[in-house]
N, C-alpha and C. Protein backbone atom coordinates (compact mmCIF):
# COMPACT_ATOMS: atom_id res chain seq x y z
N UNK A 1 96.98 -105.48 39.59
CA UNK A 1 95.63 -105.01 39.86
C UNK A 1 94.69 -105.77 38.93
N UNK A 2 93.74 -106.51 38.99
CA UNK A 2 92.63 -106.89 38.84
C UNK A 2 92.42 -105.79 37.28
N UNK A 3 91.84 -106.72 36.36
CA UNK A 3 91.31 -105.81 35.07
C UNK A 3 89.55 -105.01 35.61
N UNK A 4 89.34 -105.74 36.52
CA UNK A 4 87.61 -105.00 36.84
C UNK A 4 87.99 -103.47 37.76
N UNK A 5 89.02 -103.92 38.91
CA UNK A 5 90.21 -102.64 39.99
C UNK A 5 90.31 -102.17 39.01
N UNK A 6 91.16 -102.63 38.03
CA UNK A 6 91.74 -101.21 37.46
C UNK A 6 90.55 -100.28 36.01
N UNK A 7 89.46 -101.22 35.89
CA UNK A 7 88.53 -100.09 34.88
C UNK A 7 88.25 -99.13 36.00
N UNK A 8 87.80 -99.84 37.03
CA UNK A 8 87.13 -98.70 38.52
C UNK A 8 88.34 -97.81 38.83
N UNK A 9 88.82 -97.75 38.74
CA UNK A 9 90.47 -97.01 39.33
C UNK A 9 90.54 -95.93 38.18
N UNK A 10 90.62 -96.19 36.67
CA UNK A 10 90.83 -95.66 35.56
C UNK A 10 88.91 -94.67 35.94
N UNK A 11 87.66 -94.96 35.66
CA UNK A 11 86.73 -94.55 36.12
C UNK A 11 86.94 -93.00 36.93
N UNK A 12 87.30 -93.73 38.20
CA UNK A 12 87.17 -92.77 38.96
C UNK A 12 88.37 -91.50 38.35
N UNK A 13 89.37 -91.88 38.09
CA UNK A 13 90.38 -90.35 37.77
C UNK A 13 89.38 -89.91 36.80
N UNK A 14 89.27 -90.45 35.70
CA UNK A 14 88.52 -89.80 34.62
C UNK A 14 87.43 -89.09 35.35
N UNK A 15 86.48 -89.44 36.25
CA UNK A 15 85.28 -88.38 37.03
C UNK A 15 86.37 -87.46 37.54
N UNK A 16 86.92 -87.77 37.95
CA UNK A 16 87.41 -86.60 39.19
C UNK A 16 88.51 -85.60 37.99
N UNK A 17 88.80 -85.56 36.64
CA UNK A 17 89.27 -84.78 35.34
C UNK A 17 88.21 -84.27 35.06
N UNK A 18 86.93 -84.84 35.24
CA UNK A 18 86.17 -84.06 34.49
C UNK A 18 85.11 -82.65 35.51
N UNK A 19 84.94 -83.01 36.94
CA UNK A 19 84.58 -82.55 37.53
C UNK A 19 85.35 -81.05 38.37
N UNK A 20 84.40 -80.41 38.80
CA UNK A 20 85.51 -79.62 39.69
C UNK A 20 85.27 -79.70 40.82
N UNK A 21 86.17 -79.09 41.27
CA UNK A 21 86.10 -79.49 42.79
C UNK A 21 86.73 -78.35 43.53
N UNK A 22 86.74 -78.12 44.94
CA UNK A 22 86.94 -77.27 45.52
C UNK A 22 88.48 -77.13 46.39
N UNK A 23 89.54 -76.36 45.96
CA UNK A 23 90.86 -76.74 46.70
C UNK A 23 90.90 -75.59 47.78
N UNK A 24 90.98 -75.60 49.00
CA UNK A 24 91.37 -75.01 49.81
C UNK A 24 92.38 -73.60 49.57
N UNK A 25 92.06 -72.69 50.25
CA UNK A 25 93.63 -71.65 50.02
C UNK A 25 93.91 -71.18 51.56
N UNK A 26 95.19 -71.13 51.84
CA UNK A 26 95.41 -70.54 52.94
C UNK A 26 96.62 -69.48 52.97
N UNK A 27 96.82 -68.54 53.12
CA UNK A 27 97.66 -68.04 53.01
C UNK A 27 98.41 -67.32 51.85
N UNK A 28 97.46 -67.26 50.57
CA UNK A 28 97.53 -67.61 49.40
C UNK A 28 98.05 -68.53 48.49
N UNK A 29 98.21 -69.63 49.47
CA UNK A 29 98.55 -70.89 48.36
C UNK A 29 97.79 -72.14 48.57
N UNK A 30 97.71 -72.85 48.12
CA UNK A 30 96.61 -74.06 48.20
C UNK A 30 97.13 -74.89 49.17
N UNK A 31 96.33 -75.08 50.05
CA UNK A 31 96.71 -76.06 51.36
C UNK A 31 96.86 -77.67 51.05
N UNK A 32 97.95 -77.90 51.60
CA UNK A 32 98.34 -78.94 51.43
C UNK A 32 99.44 -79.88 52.69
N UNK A 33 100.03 -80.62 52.30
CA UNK A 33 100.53 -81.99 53.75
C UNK A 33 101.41 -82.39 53.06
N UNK A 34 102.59 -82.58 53.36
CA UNK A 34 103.58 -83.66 53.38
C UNK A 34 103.71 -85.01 54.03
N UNK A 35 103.59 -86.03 53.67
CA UNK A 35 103.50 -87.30 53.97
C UNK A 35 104.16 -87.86 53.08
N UNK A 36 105.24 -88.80 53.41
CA UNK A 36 106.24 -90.05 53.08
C UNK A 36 106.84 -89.22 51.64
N UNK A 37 107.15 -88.05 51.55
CA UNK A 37 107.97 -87.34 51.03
C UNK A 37 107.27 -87.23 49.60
N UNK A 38 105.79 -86.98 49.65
CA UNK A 38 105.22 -86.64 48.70
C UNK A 38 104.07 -85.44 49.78
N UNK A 39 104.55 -84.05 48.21
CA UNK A 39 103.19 -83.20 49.21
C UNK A 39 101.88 -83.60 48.33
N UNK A 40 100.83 -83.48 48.93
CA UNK A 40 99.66 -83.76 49.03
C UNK A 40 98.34 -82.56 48.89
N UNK A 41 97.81 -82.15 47.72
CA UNK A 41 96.89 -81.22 47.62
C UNK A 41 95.86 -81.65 47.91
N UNK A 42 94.91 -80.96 49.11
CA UNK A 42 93.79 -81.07 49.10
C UNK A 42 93.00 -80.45 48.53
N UNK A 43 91.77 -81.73 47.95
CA UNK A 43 90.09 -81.06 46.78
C UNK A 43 89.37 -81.50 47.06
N UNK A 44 87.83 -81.10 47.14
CA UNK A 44 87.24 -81.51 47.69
C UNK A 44 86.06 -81.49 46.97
N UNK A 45 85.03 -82.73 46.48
CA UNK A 45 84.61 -81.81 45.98
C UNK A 45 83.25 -81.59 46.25
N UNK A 46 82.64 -81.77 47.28
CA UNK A 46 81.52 -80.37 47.64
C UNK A 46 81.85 -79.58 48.67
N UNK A 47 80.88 -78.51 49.51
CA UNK A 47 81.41 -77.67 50.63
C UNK A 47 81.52 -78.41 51.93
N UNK A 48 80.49 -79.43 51.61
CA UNK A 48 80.19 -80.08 53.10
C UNK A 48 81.46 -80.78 53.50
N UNK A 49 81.80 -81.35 52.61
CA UNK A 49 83.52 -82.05 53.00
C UNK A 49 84.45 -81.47 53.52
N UNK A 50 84.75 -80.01 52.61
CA UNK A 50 85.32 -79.47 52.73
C UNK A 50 85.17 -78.87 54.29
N UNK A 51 84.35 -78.56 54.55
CA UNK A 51 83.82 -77.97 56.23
C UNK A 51 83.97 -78.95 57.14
N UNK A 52 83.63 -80.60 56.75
CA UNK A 52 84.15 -81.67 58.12
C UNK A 52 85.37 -81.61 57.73
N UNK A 53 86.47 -81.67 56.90
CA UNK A 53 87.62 -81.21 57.25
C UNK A 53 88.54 -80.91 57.81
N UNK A 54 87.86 -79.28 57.63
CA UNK A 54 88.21 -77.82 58.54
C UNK A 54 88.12 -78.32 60.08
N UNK A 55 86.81 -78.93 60.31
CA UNK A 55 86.42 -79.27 61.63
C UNK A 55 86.57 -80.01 62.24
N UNK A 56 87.16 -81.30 61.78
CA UNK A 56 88.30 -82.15 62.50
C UNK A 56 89.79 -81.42 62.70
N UNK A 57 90.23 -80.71 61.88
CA UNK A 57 90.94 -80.31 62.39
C UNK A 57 91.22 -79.14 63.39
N UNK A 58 90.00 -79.14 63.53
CA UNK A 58 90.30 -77.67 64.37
C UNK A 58 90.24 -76.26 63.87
N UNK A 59 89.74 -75.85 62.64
CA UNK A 59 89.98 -75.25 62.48
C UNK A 59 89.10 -74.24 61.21
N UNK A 60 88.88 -72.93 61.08
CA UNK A 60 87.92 -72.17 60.39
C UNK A 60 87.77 -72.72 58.80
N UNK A 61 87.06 -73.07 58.30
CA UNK A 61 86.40 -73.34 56.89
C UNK A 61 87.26 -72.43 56.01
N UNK A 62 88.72 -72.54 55.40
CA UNK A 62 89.61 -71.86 55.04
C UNK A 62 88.92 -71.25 53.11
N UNK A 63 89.69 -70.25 53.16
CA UNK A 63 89.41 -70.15 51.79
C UNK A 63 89.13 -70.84 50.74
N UNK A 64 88.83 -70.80 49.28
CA UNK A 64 88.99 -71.71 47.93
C UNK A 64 88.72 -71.69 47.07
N UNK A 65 89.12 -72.18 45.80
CA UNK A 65 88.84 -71.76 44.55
C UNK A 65 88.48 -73.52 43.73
N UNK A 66 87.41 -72.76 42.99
CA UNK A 66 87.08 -73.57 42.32
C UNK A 66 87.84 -74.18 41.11
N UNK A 67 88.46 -75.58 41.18
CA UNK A 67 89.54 -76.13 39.95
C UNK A 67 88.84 -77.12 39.35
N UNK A 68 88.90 -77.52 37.86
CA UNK A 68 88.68 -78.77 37.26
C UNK A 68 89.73 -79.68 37.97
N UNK A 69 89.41 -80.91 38.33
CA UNK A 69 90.62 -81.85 38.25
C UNK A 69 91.70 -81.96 37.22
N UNK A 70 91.31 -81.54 35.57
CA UNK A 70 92.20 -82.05 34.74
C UNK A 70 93.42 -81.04 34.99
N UNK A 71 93.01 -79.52 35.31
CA UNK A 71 93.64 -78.57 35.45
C UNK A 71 94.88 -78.70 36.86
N UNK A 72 93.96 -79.51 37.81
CA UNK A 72 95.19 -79.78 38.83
C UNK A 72 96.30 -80.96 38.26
N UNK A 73 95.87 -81.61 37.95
CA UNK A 73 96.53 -82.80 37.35
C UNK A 73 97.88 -82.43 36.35
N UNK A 74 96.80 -81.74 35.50
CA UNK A 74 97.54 -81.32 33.91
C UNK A 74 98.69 -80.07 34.55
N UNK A 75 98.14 -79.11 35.04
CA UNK A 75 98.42 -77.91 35.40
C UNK A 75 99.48 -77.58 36.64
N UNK A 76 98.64 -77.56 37.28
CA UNK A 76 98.89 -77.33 38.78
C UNK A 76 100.36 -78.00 39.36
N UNK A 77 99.91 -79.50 39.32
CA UNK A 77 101.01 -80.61 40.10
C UNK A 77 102.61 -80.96 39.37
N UNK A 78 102.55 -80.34 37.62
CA UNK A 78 103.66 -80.30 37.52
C UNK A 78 104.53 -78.73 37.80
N UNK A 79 103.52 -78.07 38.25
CA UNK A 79 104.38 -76.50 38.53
C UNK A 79 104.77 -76.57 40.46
N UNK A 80 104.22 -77.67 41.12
CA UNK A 80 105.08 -77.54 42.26
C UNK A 80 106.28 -78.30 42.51
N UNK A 81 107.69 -77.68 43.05
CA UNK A 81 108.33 -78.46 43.19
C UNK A 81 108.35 -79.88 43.58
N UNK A 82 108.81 -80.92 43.68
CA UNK A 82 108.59 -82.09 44.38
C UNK A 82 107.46 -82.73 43.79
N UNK A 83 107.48 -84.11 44.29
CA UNK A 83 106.47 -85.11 44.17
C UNK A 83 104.93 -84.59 44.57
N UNK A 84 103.90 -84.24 44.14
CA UNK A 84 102.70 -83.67 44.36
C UNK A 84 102.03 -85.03 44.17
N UNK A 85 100.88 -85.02 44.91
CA UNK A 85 99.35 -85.95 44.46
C UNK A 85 98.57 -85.52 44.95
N UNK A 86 96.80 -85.45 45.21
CA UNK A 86 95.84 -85.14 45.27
C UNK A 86 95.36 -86.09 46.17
N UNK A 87 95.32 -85.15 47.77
CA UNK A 87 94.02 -85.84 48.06
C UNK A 87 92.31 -85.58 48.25
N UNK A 88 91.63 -86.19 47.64
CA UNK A 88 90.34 -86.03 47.35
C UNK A 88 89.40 -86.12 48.52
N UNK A 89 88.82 -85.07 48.81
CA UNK A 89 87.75 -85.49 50.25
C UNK A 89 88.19 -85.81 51.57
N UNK A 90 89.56 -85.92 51.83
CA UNK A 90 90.20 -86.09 52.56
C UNK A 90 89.71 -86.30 54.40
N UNK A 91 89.51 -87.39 54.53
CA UNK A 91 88.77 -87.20 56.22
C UNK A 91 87.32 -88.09 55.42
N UNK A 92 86.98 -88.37 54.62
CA UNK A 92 85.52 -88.37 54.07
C UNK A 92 85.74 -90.15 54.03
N UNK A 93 84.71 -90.68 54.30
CA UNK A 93 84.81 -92.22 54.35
C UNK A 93 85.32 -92.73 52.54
N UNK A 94 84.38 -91.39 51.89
CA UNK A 94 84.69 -91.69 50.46
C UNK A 94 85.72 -91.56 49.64
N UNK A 95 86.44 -90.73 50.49
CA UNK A 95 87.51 -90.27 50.27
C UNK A 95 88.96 -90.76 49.17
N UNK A 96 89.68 -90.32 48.15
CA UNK A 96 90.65 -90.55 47.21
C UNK A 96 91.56 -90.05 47.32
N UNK A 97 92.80 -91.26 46.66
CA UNK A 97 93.77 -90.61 46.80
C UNK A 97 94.37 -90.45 45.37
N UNK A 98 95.23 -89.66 44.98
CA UNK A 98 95.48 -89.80 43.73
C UNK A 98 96.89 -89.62 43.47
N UNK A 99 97.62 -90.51 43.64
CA UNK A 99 99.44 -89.89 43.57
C UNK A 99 100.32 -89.89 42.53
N UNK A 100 101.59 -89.33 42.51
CA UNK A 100 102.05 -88.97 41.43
C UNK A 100 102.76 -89.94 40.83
N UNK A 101 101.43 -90.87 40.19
CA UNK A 101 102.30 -91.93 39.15
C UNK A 101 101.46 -92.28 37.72
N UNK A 102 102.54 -92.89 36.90
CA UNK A 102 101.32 -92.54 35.63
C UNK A 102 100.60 -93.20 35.35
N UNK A 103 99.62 -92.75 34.17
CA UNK A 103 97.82 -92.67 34.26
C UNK A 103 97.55 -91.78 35.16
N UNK A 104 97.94 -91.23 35.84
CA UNK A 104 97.46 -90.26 36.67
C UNK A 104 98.03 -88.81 36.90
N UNK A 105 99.05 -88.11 36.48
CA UNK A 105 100.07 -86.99 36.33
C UNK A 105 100.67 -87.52 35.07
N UNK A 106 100.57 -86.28 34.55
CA UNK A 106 101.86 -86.43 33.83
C UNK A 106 103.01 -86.92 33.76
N UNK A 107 103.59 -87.96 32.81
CA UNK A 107 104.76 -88.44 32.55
C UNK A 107 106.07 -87.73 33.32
N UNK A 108 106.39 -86.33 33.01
CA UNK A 108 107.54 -85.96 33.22
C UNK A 108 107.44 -85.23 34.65
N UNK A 109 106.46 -85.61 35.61
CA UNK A 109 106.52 -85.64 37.55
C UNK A 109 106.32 -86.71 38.05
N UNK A 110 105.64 -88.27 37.28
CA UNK A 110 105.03 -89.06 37.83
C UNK A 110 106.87 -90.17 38.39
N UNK A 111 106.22 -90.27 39.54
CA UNK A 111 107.29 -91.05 39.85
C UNK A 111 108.08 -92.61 39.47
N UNK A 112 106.80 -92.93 39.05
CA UNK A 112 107.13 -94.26 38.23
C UNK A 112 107.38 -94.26 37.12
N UNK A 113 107.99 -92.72 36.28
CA UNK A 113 108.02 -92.89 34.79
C UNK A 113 109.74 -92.08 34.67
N UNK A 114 109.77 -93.31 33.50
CA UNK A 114 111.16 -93.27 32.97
C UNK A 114 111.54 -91.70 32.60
N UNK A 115 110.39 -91.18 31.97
CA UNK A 115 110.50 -89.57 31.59
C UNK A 115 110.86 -88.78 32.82
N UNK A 116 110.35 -89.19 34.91
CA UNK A 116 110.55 -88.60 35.37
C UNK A 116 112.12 -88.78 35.73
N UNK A 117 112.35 -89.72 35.81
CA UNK A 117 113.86 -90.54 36.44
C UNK A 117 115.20 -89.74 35.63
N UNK A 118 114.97 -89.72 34.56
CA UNK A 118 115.43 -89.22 33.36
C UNK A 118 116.74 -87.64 33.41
């Protein structure tokens, strides 16, 4: 990656740690996707996103709670089983992805780290 890619890359996680954002709940647990054998939390972070969403998919403007990113990151993604990452805005042209490797999760879930392999 490019040293200019990766300040912008490093940038953006750091906004999205410091901000909060909005995660979906359905059912009482935070909605989320499995894809290529990583699940996938969706955050969003204003309402309006969150509502085109809902509405591409078909479906009612689901519950949610308000999370810091650092808290999903730090928190959250090493208490679900399996490979977790974050997707951000999801459906949104602006949209992020954030997966479980390090600089970005914790060492001991991130998939590219010796601590997780271990």
């Amino acid at each position: 990656m490019r040293a200019e890619a990766l300040r912008e890359r490093r940038a953006e996680i750091g906004e999205f740690r410091r901000r909060e954002v909005l995660v979906p709940v359905a059912d009482g647990s935070l909605l989320s996707a499995e894809a290529g054998g990583i699940r996938w939390l969706f955050a969003f972070t204003e309402r309006a996103a969150l509502e085109r969403f809902a509405e591409a998919r078909g479906e009612a403007v689901p519950d949610w709670v308000p999370v810091h990113g650092a808290r999903l990151l730090d928190q959250v993604i090493p208490s679900v089983d399996g490979p977790t990452g974050i997707a951000v805005d999801a459906g949104s042209p602006a949209g992020l992805v954030l997966p479980p490797v390090t600089g970005i999760v914790p060492d001991a879930v991130a998939l590219d780290s010796e601590v997780a392999g271990a």
